[in-house]
PDB file of N, CA and C in Angstrom:
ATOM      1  N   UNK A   1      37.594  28.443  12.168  1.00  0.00           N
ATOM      2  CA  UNK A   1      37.496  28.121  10.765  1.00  0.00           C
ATOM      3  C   UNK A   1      37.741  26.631  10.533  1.00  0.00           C
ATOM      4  N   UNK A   2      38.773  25.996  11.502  1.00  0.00           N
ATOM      5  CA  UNK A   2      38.962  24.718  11.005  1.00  0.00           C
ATOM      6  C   UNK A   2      37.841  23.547  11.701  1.00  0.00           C
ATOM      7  N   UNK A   3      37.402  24.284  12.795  1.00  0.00           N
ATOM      8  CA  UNK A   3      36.565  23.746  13.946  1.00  0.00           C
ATOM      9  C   UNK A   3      35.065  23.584  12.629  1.00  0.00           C
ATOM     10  N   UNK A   4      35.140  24.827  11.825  1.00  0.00           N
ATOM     11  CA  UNK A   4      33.763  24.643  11.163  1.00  0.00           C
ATOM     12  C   UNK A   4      33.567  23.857   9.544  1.00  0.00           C
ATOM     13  N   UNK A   5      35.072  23.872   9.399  1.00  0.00           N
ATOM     14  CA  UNK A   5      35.270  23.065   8.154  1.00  0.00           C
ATOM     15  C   UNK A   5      34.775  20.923   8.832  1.00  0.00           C
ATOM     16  N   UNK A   6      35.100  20.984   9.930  1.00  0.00           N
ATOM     17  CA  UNK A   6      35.170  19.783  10.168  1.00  0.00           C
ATOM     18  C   UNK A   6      33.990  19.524  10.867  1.00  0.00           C
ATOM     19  N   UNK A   7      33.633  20.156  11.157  1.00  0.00           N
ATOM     20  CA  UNK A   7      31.838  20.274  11.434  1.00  0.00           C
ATOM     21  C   UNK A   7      31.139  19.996   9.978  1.00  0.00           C
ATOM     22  N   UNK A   8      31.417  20.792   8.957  1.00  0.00           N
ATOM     23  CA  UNK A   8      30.949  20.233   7.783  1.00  0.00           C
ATOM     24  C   UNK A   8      31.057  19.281   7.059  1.00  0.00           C
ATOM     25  N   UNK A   9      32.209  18.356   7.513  1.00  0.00           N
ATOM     26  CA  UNK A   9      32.556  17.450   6.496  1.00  0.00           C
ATOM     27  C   UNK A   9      31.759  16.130   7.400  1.00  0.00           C
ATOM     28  N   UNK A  10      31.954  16.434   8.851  1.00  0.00           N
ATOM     29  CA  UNK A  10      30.573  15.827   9.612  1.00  0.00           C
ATOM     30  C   UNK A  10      29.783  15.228   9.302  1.00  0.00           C
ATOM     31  N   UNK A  11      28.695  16.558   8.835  1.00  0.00           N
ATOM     32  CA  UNK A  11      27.571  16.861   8.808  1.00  0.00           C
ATOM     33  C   UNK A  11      26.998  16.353   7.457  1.00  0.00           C
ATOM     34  N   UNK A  12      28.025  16.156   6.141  1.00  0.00           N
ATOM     35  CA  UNK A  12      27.905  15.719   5.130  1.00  0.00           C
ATOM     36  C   UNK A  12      28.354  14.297   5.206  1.00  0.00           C
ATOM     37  N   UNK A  13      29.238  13.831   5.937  1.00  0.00           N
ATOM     38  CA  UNK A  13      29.397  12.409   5.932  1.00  0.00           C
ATOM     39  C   UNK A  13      27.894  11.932   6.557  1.00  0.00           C
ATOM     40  N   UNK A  14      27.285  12.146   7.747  1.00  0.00           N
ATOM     41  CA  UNK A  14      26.076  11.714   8.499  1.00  0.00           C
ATOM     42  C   UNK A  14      25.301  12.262   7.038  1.00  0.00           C
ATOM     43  N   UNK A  15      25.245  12.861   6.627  1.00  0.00           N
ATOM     44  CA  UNK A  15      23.770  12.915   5.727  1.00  0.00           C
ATOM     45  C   UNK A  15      23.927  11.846   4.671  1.00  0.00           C
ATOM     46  N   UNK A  16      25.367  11.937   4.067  1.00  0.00           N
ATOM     47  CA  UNK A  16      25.717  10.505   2.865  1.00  0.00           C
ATOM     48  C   UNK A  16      25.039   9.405   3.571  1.00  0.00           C
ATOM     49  N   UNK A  17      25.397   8.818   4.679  1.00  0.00           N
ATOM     50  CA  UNK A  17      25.341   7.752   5.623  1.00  0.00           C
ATOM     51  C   UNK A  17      23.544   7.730   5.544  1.00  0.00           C
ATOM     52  N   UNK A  18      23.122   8.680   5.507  1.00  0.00           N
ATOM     53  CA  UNK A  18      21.742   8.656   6.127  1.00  0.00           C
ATOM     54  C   UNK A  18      20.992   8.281   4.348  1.00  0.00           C
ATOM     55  N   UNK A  19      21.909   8.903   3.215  1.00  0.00           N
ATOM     56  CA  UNK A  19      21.194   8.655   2.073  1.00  0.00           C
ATOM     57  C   UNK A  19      21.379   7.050   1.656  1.00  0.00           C
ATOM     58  N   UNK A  20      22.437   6.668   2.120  1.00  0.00           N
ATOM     59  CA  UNK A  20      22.578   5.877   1.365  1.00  0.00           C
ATOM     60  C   UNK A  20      21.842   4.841   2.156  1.00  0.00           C
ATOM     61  N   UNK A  21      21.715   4.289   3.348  1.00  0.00           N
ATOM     62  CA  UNK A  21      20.329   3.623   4.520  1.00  0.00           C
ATOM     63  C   UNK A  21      19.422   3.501   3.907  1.00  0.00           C
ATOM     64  N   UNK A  22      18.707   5.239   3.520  1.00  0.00           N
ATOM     65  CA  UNK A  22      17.513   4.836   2.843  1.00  0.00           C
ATOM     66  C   UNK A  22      17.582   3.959   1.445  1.00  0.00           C
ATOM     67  N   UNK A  23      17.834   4.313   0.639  1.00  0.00           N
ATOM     68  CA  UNK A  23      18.368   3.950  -0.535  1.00  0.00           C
ATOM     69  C   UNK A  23      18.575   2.113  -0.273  1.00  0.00           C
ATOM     70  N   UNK A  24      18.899   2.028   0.719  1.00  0.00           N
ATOM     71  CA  UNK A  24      19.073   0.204   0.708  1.00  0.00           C
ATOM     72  C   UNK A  24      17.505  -0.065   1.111  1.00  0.00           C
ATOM     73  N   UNK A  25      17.103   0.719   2.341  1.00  0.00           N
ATOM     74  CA  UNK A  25      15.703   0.357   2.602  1.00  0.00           C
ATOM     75  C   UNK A  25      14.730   0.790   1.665  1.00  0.00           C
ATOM     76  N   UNK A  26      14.805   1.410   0.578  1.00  0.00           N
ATOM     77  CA  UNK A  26      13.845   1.394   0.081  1.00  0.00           C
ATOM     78  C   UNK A  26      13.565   0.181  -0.687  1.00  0.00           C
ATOM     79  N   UNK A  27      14.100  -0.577  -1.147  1.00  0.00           N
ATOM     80  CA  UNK A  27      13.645  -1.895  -2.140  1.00  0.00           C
ATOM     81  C   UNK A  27      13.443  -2.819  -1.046  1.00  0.00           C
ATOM     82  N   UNK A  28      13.297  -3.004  -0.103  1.00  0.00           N
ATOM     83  CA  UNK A  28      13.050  -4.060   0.988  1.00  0.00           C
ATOM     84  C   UNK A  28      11.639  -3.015   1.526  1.00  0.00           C
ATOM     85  N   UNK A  29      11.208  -2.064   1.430  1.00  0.00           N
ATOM     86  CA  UNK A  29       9.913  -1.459   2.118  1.00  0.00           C
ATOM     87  C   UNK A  29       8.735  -1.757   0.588  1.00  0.00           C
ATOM     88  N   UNK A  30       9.573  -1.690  -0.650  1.00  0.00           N
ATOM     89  CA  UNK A  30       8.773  -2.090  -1.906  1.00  0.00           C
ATOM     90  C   UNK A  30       8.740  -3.721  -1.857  1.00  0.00           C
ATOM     91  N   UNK A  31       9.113  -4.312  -1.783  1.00  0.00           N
ATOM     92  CA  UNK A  31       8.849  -5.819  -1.297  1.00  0.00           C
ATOM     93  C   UNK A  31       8.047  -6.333  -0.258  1.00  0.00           C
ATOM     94  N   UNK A  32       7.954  -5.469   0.942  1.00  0.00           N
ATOM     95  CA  UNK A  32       6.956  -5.650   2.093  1.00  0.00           C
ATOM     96  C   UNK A  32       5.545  -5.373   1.075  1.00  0.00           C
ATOM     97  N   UNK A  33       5.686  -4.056   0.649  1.00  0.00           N
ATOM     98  CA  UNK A  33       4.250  -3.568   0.266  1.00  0.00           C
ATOM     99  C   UNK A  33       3.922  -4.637  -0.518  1.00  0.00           C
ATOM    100  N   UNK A  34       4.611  -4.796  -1.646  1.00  0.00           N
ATOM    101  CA  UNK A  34       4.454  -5.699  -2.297  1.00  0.00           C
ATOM    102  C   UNK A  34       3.729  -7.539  -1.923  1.00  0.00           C
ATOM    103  N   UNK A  35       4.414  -8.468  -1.015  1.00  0.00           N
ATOM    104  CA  UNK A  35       4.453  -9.270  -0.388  1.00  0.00           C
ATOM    105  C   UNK A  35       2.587  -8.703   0.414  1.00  0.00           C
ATOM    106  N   UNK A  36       2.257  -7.718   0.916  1.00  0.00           N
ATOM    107  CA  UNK A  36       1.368  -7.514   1.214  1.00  0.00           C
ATOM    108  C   UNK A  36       0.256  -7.563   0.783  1.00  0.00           C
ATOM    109  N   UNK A  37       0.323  -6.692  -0.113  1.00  0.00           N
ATOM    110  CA  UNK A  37      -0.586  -6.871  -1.490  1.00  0.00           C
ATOM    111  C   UNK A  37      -1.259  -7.710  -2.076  1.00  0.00           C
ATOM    112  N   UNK A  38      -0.369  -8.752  -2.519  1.00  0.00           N
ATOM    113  CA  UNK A  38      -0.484 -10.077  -2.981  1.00  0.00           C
ATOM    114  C   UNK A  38      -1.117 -11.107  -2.103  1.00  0.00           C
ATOM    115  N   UNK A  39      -0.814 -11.230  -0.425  1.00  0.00           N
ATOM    116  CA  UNK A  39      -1.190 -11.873   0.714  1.00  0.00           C
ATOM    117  C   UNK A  39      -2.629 -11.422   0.502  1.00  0.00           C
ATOM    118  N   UNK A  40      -3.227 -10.252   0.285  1.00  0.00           N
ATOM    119  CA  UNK A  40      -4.349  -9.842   0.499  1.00  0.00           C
ATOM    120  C   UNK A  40      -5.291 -10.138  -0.628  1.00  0.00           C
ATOM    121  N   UNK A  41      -4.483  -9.946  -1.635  1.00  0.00           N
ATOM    122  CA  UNK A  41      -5.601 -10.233  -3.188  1.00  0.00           C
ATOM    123  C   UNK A  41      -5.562 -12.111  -3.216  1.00  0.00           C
ATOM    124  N   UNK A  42      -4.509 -12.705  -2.527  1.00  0.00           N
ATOM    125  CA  UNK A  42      -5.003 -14.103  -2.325  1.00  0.00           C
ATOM    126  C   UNK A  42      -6.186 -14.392  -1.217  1.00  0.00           C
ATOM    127  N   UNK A  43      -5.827 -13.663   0.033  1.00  0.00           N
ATOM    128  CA  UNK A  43      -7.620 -13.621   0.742  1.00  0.00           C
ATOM    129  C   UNK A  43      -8.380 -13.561  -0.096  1.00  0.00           C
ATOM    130  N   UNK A  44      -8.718 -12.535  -0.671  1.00  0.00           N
ATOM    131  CA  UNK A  44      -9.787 -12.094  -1.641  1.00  0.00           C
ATOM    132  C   UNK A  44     -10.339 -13.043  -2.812  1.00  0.00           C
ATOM    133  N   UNK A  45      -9.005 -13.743  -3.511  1.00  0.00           N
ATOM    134  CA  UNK A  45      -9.123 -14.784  -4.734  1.00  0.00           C
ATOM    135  C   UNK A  45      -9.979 -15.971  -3.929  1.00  0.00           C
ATOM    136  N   UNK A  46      -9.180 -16.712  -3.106  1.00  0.00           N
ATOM    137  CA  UNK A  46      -9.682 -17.874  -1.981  1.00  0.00           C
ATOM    138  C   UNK A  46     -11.125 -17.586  -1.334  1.00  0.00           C
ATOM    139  N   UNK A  47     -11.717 -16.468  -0.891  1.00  0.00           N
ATOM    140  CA  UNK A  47     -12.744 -15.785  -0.793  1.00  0.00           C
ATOM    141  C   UNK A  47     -13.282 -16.281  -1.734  1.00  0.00           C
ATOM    142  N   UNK A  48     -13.341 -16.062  -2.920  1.00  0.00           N
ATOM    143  CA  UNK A  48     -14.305 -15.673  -4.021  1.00  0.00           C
ATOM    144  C   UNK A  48     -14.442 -17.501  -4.328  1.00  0.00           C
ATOM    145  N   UNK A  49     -12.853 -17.966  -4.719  1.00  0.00           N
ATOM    146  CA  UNK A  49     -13.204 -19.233  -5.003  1.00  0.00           C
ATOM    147  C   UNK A  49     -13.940 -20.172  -4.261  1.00  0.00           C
ATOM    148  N   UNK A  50     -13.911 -20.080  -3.114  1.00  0.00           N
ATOM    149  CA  UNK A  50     -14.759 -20.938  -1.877  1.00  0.00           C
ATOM    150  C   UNK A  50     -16.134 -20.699  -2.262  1.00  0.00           C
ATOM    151  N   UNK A  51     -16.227 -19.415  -2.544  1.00  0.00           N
ATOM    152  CA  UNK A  51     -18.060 -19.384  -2.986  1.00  0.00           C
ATOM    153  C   UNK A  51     -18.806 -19.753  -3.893  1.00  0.00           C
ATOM    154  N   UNK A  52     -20.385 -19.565  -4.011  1.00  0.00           N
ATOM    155  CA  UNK A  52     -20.959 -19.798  -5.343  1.00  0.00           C
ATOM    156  C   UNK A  52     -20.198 -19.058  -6.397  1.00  0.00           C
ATOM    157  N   UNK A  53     -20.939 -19.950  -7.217  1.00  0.00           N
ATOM    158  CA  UNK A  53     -20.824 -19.143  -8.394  1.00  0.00           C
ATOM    159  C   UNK A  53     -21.427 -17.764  -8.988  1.00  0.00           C
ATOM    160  N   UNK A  54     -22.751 -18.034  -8.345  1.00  0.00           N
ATOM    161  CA  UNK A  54     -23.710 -16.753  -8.606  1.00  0.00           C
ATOM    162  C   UNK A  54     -23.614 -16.075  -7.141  1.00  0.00           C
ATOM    163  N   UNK A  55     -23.510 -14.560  -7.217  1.00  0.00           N
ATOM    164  CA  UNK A  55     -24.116 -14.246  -5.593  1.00  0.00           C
ATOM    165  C   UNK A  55     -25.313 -14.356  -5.333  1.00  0.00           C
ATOM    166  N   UNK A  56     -26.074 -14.301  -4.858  1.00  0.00           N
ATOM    167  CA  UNK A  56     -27.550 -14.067  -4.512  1.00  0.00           C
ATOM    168  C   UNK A  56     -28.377 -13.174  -3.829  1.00  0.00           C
ATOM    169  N   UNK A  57     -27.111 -13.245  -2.815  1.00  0.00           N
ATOM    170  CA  UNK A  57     -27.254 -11.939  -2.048  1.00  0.00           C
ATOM    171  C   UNK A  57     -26.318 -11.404  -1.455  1.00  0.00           C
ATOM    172  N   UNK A  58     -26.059 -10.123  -0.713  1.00  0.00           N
ATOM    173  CA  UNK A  58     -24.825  -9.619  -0.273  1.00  0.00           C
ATOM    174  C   UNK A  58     -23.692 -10.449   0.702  1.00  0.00           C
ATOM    175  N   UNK A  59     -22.708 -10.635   0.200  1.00  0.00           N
ATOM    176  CA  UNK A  59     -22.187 -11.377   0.962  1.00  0.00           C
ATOM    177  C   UNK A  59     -21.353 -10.711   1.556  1.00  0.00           C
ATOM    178  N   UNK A  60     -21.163 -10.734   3.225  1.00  0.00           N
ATOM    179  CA  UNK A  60     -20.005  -9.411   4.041  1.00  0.00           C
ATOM    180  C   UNK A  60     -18.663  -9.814   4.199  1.00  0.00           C
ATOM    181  N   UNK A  61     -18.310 -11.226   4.303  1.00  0.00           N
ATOM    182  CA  UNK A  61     -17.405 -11.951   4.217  1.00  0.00           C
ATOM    183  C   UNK A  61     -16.292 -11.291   2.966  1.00  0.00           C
ATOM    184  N   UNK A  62     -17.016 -11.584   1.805  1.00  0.00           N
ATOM    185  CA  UNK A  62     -16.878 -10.870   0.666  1.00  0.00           C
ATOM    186  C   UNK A  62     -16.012  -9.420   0.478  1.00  0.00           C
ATOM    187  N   UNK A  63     -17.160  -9.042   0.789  1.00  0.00           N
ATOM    188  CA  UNK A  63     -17.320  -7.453   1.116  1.00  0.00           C
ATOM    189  C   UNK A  63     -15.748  -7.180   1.809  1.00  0.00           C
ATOM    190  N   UNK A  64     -15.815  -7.541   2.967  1.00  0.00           N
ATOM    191  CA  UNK A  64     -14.846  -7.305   3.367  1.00  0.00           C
ATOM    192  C   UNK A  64     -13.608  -7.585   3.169  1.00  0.00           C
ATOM    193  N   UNK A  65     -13.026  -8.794   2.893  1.00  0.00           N
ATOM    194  CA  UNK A  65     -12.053  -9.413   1.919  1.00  0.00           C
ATOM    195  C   UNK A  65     -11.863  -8.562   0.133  1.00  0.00           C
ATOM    196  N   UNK A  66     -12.539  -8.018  -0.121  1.00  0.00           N
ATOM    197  CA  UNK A  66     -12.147  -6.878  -1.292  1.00  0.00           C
ATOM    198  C   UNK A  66     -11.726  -5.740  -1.320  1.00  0.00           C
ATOM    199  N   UNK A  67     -13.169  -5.209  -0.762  1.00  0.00           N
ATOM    200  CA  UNK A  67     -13.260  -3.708  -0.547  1.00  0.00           C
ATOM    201  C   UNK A  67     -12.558  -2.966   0.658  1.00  0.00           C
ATOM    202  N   UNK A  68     -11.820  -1.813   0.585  1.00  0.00           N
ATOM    203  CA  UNK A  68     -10.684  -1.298   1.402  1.00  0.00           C
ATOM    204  C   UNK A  68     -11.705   0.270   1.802  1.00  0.00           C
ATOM    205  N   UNK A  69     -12.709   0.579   0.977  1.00  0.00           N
ATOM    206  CA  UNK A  69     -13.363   1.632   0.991  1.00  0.00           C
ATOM    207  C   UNK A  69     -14.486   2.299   0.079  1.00  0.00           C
ATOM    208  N   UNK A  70     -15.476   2.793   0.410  1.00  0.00           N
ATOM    209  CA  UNK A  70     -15.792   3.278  -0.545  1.00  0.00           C
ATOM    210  C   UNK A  70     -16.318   4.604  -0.292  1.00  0.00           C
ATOM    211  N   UNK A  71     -16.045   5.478  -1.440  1.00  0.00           N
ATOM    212  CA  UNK A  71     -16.132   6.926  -0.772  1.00  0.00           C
ATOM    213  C   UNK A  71     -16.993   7.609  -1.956  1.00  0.00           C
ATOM    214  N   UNK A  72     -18.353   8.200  -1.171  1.00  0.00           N
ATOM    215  CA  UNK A  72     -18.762   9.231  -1.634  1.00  0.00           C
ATOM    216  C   UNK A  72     -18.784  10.493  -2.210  1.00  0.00           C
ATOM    217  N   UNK A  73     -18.529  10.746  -3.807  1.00  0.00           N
ATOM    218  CA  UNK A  73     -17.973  12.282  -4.049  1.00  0.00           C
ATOM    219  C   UNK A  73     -19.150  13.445  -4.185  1.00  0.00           C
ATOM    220  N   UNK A  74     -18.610  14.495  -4.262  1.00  0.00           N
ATOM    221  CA  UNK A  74     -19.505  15.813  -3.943  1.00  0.00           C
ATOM    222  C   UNK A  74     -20.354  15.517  -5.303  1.00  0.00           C
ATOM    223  N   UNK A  75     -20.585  14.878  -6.768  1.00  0.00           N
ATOM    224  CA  UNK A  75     -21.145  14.870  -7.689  1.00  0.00           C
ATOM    225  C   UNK A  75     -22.400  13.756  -7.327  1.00  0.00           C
ATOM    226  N   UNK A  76     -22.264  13.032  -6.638  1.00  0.00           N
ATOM    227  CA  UNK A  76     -22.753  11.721  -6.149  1.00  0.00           C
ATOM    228  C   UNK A  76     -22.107  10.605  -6.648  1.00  0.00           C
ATOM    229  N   UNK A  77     -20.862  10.420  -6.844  1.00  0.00           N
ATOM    230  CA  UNK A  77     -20.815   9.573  -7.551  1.00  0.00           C
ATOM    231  C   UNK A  77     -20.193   8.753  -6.731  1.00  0.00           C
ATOM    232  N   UNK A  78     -19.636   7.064  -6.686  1.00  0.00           N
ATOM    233  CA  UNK A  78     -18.888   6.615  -5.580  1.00  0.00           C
ATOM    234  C   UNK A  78     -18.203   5.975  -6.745  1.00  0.00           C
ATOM    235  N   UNK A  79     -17.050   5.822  -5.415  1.00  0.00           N
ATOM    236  CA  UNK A  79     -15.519   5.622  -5.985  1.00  0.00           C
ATOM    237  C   UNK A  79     -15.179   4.392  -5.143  1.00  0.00           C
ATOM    238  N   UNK A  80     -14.935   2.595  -5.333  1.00  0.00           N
ATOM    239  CA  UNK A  80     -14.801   1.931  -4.922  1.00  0.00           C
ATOM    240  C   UNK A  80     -13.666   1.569  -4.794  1.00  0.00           C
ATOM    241  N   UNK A  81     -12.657   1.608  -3.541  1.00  0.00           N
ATOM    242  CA  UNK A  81     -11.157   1.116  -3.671  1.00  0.00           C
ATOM    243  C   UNK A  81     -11.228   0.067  -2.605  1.00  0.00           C
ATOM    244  N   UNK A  82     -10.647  -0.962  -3.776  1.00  0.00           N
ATOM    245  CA  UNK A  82     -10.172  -2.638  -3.319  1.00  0.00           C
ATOM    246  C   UNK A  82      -8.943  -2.337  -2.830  1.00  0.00           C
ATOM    247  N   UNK A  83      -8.813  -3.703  -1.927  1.00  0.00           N
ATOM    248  CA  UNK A  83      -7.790  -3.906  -1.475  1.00  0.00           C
ATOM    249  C   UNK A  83      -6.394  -3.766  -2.006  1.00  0.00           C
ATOM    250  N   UNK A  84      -6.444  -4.032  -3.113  1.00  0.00           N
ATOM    251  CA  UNK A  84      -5.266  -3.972  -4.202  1.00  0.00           C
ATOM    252  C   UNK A  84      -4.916  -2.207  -4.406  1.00  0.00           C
ATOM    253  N   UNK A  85      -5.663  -1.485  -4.341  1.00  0.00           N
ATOM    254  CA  UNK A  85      -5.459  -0.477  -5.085  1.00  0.00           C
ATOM    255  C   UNK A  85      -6.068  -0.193  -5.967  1.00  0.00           C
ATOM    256  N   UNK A  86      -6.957  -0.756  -6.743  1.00  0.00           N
ATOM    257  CA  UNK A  86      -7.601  -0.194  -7.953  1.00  0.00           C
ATOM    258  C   UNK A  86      -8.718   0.283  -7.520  1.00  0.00           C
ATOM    259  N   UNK A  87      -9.325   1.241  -8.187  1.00  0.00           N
ATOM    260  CA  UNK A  87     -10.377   2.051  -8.076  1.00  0.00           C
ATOM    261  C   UNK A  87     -11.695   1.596  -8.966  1.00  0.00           C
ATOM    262  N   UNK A  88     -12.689   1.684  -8.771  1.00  0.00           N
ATOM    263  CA  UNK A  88     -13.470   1.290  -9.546  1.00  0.00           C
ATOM    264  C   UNK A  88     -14.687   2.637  -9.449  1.00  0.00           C
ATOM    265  N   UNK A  89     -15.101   3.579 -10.245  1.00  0.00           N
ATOM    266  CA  UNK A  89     -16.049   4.662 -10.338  1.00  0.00           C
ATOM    267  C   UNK A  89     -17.489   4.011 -10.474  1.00  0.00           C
ATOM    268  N   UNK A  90     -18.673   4.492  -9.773  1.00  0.00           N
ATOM    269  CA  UNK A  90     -19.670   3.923 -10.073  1.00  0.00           C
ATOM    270  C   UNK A  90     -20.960   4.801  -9.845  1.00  0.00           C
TER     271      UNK A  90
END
């Protein structure tokens, strides 16, 4: 009985320990993403600014520096996701 009381108080100290870890790492894993994000939509800005003004024609450079995906839905419709995260329906 006392062997299992102290097994529990254990088992709850290691899990506190383990909540509270995350809990610090989480605002330093939202700052990476973050810091990321931003690194990437400046590719993309610097991209765009280096170029014409008008496109003319497809540019892959481009292309690639924006676009993260684009996915085909069962309606036909496509769904364009940039680098950033935003979606664009088309």
């Amino acid at each position: 009985m006392v062997n299992d009381k102290r097994r529990a108080r254990r088992y709850s100290a290691r899990n506190l320990n383990r909540k509270v870890t995350e809990r610090k790492a989480a605002p330093e894993a939202v700052k990476r993403r973050r810091k990321s994000r931003a690194r990437i939509l400046k590719t993309c800005l610097n991209s765009i600014a280096s170029g014409p003004r008008v496109l003319t024609e497809f540019d892959e450079k481009l292309w690639k520096a924006a676009i993260d995906r684009v996915m085909v839905m069962l309606d036909d419709r496509l769904v364009f996701r940039f680098k950033d995260g935003t979606e664009v329906v088309g």
